[in-house]
Protein backbone atom coordinates (compact mmCIF):
# COMPACT_ATOMS: atom_id res chain seq x y z
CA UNK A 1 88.09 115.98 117.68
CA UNK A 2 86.34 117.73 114.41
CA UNK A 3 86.53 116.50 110.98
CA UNK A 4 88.90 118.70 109.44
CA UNK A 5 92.78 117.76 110.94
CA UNK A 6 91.99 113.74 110.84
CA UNK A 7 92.86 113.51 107.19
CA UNK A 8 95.89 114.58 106.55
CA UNK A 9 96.70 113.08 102.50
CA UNK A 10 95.90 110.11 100.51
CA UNK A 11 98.58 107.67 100.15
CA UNK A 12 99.12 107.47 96.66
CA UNK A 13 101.46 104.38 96.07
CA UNK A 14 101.11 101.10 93.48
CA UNK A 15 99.68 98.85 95.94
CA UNK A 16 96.96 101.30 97.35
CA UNK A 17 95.71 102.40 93.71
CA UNK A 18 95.45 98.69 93.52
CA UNK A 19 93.53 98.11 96.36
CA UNK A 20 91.11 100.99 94.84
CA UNK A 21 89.34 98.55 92.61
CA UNK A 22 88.01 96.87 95.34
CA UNK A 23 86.15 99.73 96.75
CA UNK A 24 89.30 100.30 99.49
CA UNK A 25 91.25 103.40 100.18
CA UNK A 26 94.54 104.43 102.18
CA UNK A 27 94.89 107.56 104.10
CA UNK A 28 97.84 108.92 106.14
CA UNK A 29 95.72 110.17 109.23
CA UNK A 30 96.15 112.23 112.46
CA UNK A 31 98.23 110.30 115.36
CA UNK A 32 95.55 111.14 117.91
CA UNK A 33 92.12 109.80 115.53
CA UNK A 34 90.33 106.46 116.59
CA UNK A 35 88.71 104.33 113.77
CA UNK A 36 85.13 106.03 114.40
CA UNK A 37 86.75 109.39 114.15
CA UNK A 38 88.34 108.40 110.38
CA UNK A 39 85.44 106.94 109.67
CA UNK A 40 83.03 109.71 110.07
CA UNK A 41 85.52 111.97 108.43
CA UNK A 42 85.65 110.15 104.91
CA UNK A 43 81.98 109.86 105.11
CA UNK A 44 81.52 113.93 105.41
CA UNK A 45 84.28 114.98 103.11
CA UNK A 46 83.70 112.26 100.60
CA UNK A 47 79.82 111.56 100.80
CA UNK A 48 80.33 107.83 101.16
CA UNK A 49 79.58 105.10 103.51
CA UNK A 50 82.26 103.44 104.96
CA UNK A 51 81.85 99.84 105.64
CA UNK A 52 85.44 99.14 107.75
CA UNK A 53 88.41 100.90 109.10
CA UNK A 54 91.51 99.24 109.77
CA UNK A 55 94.42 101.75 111.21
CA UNK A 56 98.16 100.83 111.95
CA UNK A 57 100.97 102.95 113.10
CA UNK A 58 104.02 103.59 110.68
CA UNK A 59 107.33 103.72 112.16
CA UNK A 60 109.60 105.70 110.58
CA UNK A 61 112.82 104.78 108.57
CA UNK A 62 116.36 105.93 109.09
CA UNK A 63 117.91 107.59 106.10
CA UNK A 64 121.36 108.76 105.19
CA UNK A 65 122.12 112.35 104.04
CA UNK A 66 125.26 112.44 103.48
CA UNK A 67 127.72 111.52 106.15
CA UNK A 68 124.75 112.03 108.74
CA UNK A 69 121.97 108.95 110.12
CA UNK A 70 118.19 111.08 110.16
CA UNK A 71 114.77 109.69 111.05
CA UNK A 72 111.20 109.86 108.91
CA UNK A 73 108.78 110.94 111.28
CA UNK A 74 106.54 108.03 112.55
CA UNK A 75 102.86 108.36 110.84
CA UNK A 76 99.39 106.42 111.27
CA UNK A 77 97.72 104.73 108.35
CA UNK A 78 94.19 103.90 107.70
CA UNK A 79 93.00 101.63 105.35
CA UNK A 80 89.14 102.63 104.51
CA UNK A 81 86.60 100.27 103.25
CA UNK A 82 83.35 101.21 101.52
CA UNK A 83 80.26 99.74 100.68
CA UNK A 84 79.27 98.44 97.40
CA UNK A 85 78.67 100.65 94.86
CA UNK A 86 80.14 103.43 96.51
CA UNK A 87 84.02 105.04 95.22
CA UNK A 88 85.86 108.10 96.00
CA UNK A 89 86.05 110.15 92.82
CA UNK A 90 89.29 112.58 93.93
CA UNK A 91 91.25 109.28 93.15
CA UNK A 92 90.07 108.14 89.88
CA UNK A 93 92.46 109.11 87.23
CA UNK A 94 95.14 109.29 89.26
């Protein structure tokens, strides 16, 4: 699989801007992408080196609207780890 279609958004929530100040970074990702695959993706669209890669499948939550039950699609998650020294400018700021 090529880089482009592995990342699909940053997951911008309290916990992961947290987890930014110690050099870690959350990603939803495509279903199909192995941990080398995200990997080698942040390095080339980020120009970092990623030190770990820990990936875990989201299952999606039922929610009312209205008098109707829907699902949220299920989605994979990958929490990225990089080396010292090294940070992901997009999400500074944010």
């Amino acid at each position: 699989m090529a880089n482009q279609g592995i990342l699909i958004r940053p997951v911008v929530t309290e916990k992961s801007t947290l987890l930014q100040e110690d050099r870690t970074y959350v990603f939803e990702v495509s279903p199909s992408a192995n941990k080398q695959e995200i990997g080698s993706a942040v390095e080339t669209a980020f120009g970092v080196k990623v030190q770990n890669v820990n990936t875990m499948n989201v299952k999606g939550k039922m929610k009312r609207f209205g008098p109707r039950m829907s699902r949220q699609k299920s989605w994979k998650k990958a929490v990225v780890t990089l080396f010292p020294g090294e940070a992901i400018t997009i999400f500074e700021g944010v």
